[in-house]
N, C-alpha and C. Protein backbone atom coordinates (compact mmCIF):
# COMPACT_ATOMS: atom_id res chain seq x y z
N UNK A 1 137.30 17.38 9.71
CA UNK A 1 135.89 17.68 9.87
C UNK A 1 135.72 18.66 11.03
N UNK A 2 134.59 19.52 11.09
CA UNK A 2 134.38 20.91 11.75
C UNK A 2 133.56 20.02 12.61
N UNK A 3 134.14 20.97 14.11
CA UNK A 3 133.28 19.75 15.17
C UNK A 3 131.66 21.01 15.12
N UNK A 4 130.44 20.22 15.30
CA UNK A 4 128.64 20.00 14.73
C UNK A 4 128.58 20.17 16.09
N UNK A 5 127.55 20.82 16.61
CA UNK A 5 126.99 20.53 17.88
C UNK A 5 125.41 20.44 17.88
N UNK A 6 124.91 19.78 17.74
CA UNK A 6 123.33 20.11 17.71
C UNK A 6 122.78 20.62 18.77
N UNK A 7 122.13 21.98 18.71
CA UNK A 7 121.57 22.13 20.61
C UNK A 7 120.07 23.12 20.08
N UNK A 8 119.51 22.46 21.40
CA UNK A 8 118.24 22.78 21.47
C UNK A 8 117.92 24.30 21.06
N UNK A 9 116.45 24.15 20.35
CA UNK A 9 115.93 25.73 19.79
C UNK A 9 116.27 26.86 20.92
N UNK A 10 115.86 26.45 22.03
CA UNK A 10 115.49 27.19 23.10
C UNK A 10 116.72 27.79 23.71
N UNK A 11 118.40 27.13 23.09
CA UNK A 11 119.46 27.31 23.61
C UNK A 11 120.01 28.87 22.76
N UNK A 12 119.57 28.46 21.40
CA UNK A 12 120.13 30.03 20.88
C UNK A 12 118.60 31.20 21.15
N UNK A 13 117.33 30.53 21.04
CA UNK A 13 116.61 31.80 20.86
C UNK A 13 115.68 31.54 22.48
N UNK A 14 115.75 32.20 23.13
CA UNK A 14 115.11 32.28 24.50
C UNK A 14 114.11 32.80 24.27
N UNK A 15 113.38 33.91 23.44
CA UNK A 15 112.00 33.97 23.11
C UNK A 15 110.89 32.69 22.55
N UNK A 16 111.58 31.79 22.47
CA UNK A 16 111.12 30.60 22.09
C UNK A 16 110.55 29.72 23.17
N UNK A 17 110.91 30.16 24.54
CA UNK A 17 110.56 29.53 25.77
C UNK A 17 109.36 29.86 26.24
N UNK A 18 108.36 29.41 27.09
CA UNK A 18 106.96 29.54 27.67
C UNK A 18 107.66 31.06 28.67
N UNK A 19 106.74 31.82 28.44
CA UNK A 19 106.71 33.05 29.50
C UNK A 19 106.77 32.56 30.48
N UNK A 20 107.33 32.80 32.34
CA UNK A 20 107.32 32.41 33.35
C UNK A 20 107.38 33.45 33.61
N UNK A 21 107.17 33.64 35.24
CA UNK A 21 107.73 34.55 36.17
C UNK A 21 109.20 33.83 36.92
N UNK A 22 109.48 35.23 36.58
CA UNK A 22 110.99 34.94 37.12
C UNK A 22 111.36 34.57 38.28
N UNK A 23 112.56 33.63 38.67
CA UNK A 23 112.56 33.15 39.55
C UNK A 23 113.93 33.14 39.64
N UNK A 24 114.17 32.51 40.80
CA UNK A 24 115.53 32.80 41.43
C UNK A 24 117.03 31.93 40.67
N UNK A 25 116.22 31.28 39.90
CA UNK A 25 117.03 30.31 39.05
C UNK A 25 117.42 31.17 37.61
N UNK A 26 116.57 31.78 37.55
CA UNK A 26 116.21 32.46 35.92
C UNK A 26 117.92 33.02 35.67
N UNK A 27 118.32 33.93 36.22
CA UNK A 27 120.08 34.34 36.30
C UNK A 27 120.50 33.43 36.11
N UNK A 28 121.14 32.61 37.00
CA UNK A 28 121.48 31.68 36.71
C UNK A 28 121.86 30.95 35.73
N UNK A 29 120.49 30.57 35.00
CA UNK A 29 120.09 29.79 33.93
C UNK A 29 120.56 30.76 32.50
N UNK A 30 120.55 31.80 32.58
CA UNK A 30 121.33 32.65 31.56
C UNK A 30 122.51 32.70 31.20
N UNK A 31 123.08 32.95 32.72
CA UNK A 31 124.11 32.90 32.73
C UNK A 31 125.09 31.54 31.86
N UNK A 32 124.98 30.47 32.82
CA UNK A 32 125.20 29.34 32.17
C UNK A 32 124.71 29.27 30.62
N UNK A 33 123.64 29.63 30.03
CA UNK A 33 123.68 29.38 28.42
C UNK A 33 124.39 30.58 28.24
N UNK A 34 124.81 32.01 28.58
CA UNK A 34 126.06 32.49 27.83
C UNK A 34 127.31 31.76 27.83
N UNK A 35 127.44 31.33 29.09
CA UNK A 35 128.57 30.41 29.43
C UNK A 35 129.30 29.51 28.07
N UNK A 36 128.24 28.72 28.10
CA UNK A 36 128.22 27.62 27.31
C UNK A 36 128.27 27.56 25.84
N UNK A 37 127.34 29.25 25.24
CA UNK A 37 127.96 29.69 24.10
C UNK A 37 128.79 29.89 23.54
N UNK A 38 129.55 30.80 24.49
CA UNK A 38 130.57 31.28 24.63
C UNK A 38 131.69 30.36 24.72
N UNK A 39 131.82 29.17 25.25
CA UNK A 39 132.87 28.01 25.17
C UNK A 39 132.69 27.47 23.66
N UNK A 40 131.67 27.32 23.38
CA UNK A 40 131.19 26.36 22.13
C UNK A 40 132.38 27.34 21.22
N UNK A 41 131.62 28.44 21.20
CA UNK A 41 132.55 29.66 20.03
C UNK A 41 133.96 29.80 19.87
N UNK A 42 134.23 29.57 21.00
CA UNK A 42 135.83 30.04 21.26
C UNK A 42 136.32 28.72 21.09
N UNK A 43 135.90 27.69 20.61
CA UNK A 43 136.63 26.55 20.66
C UNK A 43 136.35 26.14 19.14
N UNK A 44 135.60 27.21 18.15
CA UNK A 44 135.04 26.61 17.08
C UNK A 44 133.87 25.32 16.55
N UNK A 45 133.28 25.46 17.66
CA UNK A 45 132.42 24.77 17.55
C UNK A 45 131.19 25.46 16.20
N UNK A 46 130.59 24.49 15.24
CA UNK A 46 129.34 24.84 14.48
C UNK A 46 128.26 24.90 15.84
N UNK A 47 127.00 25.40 15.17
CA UNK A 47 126.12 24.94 16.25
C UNK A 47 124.76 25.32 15.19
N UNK A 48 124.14 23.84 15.25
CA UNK A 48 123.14 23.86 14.50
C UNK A 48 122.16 23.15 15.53
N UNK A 49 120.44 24.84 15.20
CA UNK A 49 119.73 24.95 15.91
C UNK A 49 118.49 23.58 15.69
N UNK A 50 117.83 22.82 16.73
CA UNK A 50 117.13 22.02 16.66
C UNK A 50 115.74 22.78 16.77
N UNK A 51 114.60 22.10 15.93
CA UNK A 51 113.40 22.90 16.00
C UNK A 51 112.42 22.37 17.48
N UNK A 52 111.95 23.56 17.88
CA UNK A 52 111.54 23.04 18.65
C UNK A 52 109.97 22.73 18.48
N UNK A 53 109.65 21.10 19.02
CA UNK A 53 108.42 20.85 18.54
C UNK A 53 107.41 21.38 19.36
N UNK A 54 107.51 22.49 20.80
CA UNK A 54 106.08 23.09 20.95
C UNK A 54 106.03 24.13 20.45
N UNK A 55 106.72 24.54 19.89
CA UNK A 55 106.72 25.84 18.91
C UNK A 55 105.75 26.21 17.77
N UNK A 56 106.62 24.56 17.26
CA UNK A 56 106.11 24.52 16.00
C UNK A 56 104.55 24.03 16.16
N UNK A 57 104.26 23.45 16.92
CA UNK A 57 103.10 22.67 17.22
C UNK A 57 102.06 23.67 17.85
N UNK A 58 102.31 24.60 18.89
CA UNK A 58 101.19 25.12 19.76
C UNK A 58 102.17 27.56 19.35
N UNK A 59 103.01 27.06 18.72
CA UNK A 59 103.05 28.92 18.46
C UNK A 59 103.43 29.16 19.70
N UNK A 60 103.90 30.35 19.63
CA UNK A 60 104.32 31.61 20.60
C UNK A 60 103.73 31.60 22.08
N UNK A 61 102.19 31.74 21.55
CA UNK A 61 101.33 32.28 22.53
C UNK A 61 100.96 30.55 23.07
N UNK A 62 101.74 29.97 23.85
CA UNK A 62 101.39 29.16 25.18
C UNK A 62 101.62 29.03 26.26
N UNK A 63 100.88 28.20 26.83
CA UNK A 63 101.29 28.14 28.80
C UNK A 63 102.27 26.95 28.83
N UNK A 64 102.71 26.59 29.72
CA UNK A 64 103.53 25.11 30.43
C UNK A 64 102.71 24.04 30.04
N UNK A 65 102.91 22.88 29.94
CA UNK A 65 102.85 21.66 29.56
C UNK A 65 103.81 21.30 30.85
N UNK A 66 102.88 19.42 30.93
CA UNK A 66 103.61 18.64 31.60
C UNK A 66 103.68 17.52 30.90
N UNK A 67 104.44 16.83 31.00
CA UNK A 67 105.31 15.54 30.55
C UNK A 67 104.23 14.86 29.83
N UNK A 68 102.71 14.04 30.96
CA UNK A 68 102.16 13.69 30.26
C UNK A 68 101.24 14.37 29.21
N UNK A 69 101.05 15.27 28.77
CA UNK A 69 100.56 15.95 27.68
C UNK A 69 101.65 15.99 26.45
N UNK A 70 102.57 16.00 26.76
CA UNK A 70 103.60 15.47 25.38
C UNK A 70 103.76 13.94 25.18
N UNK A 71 102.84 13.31 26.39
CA UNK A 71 103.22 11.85 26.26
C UNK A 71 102.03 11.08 24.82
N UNK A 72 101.84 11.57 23.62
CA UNK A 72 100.82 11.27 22.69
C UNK A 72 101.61 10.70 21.43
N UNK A 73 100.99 10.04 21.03
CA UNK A 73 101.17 9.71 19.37
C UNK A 73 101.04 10.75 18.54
N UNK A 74 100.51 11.81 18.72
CA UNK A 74 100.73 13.21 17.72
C UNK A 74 101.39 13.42 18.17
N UNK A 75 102.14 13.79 19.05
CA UNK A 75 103.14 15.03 19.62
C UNK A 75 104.33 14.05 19.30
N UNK A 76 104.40 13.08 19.46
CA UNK A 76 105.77 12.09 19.18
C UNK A 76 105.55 12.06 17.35
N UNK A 77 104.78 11.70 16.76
CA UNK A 77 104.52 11.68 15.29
C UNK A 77 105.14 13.37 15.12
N UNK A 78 104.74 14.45 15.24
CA UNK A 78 105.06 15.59 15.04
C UNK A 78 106.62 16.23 14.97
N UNK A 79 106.82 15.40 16.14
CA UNK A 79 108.38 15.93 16.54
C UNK A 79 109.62 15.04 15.57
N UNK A 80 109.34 13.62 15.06
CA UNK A 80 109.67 13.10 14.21
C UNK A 80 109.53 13.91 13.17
N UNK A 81 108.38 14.18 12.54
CA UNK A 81 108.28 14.68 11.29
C UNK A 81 108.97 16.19 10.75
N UNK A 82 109.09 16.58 12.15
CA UNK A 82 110.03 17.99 12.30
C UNK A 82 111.87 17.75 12.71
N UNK A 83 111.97 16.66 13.12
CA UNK A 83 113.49 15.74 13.14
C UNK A 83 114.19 15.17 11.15
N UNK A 84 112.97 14.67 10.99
CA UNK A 84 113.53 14.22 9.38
C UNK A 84 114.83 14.87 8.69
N UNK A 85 114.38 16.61 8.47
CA UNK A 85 115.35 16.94 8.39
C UNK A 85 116.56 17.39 8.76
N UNK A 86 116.46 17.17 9.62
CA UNK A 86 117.88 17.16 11.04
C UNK A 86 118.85 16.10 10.85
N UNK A 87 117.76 15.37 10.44
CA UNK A 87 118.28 13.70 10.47
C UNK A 87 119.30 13.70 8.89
N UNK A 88 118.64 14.26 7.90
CA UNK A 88 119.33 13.87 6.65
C UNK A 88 120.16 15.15 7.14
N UNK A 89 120.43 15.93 7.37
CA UNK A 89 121.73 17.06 7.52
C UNK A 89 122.83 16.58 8.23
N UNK A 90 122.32 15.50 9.14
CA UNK A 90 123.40 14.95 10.16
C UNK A 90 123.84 14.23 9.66
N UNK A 91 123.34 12.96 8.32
CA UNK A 91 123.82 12.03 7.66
C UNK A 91 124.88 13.02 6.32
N UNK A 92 124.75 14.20 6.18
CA UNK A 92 125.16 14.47 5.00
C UNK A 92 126.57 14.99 5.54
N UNK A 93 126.37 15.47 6.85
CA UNK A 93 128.00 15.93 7.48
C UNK A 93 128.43 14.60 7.62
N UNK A 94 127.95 13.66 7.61
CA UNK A 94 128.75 12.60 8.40
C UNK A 94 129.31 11.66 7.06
N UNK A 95 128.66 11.85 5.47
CA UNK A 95 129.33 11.22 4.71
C UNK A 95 130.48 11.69 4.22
């Protein structure tokens, strides 16, 4: 079996992230996800992208969120309902 990695939307597509101003971490933080690509690849790793639920939920055009504003019964109902099929893809590698 081909080693699966599931990793976050935001890990392959960085336009997917809330606009910020850049900060002293921002390098950094690049760096390390080429890093980390780049190991995944060279070692044969799959890598299947997870959706991300403020994406899908609030689009392109948003600001930051804090914790408790994702803390809701829609936003948890949502992110499930956008997991489902993650869920049967992960059961179908695994039979």
């Amino acid at each position: 079996m081909k080693k699966i990695l599931f990793v976050a939307h935001c890990l392959l597509n960085t336009a997917s992230k809330v606009a910020r101003e850049p900060k002293d971490g921002a390098k950094q933080e690049e760096e390390l996800r080429i890093a980390f690509l780049k190991k995944a690849l060279d070692r044969g790793v799959q890598l299947i992208q997870l959706p991300c639920p403020e994406f899908t939920l609030y689009g392109a055009c948003r600001w930051g969120h804090v914790y408790e504003q994702f803390d809701s019964a829609f936003f948890r109902s949502h992110s499930r309902r956008i997991l489902a099929p993650i869920i049967l893809e992960l059961q179908e590698y695994l039979s």
